[in-house]
Protein backbone atom coordinates (compact mmCIF):
# COMPACT_ATOMS: atom_id res chain seq x y z
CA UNK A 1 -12.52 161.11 23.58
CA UNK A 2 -13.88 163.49 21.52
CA UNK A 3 -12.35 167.07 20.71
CA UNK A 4 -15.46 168.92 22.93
CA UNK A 5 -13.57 166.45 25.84
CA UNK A 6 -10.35 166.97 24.35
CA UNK A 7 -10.05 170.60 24.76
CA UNK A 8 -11.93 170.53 28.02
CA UNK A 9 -9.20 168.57 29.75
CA UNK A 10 -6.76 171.21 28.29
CA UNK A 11 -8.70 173.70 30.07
CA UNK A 12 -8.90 172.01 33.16
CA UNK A 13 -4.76 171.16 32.80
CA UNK A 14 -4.42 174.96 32.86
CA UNK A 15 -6.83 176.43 35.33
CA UNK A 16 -9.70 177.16 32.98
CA UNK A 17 -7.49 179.72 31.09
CA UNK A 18 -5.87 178.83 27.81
CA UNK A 19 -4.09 180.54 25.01
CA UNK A 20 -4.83 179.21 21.03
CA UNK A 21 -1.01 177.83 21.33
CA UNK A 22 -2.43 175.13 24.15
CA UNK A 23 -4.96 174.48 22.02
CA UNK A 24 -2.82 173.73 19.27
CA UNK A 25 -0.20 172.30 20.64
CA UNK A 26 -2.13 169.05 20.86
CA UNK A 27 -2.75 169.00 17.35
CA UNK A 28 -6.44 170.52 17.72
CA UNK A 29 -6.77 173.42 14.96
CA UNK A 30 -7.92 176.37 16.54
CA UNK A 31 -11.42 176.38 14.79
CA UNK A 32 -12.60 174.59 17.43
CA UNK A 33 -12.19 178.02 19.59
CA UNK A 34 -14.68 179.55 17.85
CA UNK A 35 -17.01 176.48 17.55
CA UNK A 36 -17.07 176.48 21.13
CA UNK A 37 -17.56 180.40 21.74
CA UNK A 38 -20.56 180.20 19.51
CA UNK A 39 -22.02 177.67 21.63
CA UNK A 40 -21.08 179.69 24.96
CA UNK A 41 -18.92 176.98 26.16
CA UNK A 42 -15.70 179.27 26.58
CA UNK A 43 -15.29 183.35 26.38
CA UNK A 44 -12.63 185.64 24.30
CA UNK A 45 -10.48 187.45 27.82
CA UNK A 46 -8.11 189.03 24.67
CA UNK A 47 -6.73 187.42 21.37
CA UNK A 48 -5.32 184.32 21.41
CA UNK A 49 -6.45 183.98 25.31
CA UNK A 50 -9.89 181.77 26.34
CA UNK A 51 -11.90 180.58 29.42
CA UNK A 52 -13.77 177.77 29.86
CA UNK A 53 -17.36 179.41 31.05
CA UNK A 54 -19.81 175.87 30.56
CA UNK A 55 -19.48 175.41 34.19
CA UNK A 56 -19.19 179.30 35.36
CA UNK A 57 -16.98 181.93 35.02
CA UNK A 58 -13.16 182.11 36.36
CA UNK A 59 -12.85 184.72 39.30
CA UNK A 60 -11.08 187.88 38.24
CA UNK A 61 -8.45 187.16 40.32
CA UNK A 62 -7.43 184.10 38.83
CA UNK A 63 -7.45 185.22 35.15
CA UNK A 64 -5.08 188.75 36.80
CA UNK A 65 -2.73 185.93 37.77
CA UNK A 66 -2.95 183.30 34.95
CA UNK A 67 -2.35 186.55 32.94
CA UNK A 68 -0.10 188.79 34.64
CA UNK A 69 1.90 186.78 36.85
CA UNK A 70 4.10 190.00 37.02
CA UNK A 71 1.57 192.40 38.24
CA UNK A 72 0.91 194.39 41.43
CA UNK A 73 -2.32 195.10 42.95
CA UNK A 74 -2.10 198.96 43.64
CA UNK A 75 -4.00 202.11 44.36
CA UNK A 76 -7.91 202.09 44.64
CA UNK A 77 -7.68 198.01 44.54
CA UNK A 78 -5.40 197.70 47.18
CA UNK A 79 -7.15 200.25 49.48
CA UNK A 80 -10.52 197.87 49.03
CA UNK A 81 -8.68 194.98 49.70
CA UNK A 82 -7.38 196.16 53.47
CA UNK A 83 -10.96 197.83 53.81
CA UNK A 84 -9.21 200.91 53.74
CA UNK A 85 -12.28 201.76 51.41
CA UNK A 86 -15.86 200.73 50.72
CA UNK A 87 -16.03 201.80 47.10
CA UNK A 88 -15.92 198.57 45.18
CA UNK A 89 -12.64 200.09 42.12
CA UNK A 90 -14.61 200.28 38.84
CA UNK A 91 -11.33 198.34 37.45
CA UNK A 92 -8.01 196.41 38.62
CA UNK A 93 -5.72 198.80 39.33
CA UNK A 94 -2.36 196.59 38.97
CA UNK A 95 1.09 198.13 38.46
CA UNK A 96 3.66 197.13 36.20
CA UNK A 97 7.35 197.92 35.09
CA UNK A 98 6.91 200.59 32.59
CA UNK A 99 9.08 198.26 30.29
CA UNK A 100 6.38 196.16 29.49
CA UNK A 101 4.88 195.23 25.91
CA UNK A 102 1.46 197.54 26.46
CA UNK A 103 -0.13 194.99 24.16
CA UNK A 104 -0.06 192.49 26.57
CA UNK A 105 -2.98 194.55 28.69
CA UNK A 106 -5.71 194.77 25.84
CA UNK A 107 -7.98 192.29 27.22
CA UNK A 108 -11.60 192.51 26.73
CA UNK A 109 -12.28 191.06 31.15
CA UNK A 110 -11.62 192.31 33.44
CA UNK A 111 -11.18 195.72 33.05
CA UNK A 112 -7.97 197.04 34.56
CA UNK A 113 -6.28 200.58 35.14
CA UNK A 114 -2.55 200.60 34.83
CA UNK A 115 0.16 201.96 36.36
CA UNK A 116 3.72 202.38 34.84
CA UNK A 117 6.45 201.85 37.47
CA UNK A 118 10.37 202.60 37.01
CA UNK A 119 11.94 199.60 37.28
CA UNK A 120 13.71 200.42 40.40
CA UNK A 121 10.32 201.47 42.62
CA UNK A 122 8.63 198.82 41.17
CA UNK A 123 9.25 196.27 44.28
CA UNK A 124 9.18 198.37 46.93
CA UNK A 125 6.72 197.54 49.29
CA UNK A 126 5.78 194.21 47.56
CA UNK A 127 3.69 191.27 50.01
CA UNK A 128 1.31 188.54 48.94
CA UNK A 129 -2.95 188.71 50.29
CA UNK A 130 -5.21 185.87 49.76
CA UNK A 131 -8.11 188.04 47.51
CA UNK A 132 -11.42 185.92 46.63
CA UNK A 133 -8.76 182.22 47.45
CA UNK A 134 -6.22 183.76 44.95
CA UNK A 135 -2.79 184.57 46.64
CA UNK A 136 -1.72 187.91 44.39
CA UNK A 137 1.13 189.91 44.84
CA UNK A 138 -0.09 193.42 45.91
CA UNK A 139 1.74 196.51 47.59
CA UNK A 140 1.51 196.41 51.43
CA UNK A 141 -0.26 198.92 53.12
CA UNK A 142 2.67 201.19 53.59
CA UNK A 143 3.60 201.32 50.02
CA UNK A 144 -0.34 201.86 48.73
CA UNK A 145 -0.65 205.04 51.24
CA UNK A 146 2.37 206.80 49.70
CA UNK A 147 1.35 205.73 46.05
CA UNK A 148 -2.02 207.34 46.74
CA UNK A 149 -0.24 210.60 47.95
CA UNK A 150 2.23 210.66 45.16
CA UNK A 151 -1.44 210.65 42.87
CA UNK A 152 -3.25 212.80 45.80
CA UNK A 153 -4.12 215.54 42.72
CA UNK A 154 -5.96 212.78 41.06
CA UNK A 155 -7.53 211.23 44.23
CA UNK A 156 -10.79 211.85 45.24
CA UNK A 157 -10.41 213.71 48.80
CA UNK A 158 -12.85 211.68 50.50
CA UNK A 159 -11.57 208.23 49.42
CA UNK A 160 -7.89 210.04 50.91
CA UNK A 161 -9.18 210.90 54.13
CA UNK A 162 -10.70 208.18 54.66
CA UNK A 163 -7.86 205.62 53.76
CA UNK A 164 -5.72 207.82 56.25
CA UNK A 165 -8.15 207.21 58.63
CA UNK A 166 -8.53 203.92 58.25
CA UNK A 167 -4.73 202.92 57.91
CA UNK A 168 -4.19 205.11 61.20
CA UNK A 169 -6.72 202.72 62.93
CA UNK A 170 -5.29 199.49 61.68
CA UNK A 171 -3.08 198.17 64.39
CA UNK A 172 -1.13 196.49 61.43
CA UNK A 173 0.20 199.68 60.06
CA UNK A 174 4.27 200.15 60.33
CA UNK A 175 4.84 203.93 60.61
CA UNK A 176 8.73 203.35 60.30
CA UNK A 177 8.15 201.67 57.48
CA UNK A 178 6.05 204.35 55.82
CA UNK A 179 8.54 206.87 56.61
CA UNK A 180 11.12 204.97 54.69
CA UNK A 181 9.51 204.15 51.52
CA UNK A 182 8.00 208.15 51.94
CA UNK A 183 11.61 209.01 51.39
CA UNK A 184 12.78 206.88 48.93
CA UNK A 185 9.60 207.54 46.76
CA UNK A 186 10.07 211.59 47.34
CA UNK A 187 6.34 211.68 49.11
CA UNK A 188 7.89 212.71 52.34
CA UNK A 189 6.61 215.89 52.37
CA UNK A 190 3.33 214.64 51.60
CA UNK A 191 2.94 212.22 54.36
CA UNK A 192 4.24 215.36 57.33
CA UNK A 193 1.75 217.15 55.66
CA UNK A 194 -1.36 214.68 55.55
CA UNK A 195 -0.26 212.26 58.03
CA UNK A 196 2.02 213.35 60.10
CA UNK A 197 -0.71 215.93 62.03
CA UNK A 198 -2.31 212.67 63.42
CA UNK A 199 1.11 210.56 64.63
């Protein structure tokens, strides 16, 4: 087997996302990396972190997961995943303890917007949604209404309508739910005064 095989199977071993310590880990120096980005056989996601591209490009979803196992979909991405919206998010927006090494976001794909939670909010509201056959963990839709009226002032009105709309249509929503998470994230206010007009 040669190392072009080699390093394939490494790829494969680790769902088409690697970091240089896979690589070499197996005793393959890391040169290789950049042999096989010149030829276009894998792409740079952030230092140190590759996927294999020969035979197509990873969904964004599974390189979120591979790489932040620990993240919440959130905000404008969670709204277009419930339909909530039709305004494809220009990035990921994914939340994360505030905690967290800030160097571990610069990656060159995809883009993503994030959002610095305290520790203790950070699970509230917390469920799992199959997104393009990638289970992520993401906020339910409870949890995504109040953190889009805790950031109304820097929500475009028409995408916060029209969520409110759309959530008070969905015969999944859970208004005793939203009341409690309103309270314990201090939006209360905010949800009598945007929501509570239509219950």
């Amino acid at each position: 087997m040669n190392q072009h095989d080699s390093i394939k199977k490494i790829f494969k071993s680790h769902n088409g996302i690697v970091h240089t310590a896979d690589i070499t880990a197996q005793g393959i120096h890391n040169t290789w990396l950049s042999k096989l980005m010149e030829q276009g056989v894998i792409s740079k996601i952030k230092q140190g972190v590759y996927e294999w591209v020969e035979s197509g490009t990873q969904e964004d979803t599974e390189i979120l997961k591979r790489l932040f196992p620990d993240a919440v979909v959130c905000m404008n991405s969670a709204l277009f995943v419930y339909g909530y919206t039709d305004r494809t998010p220009d990035a990921w927006h994914l939340a994360f303890n505030r905690d967290i090494n800030k160097k571990r976001l610069r990656i060159n794909y995809p883009p993503i917007t994030p959002y610095f939670m305290e520790p203790h909010i950070l699970d509230i509201g917390i469920t799992h949604e199959d997104v393009n056959g990638t289970e992520l963990r993401i906020y339910d839709r409870e949890r995504t209404l109040c953190d889009l009226l805790r950031h109304s002032g820097k929500i475009d009105r028409e995408i916060l309508n029209k969520a409110i709309q759309n959530y008070l249509k969905d015969e999944r929503k859970n208004i005793r739910t939203l009341i409690q998470y309103a309270k314990t994230l201090r939006v209360y206010s905010k949800v009598q005064k945007w929501i509570g007009v239509w219950l």
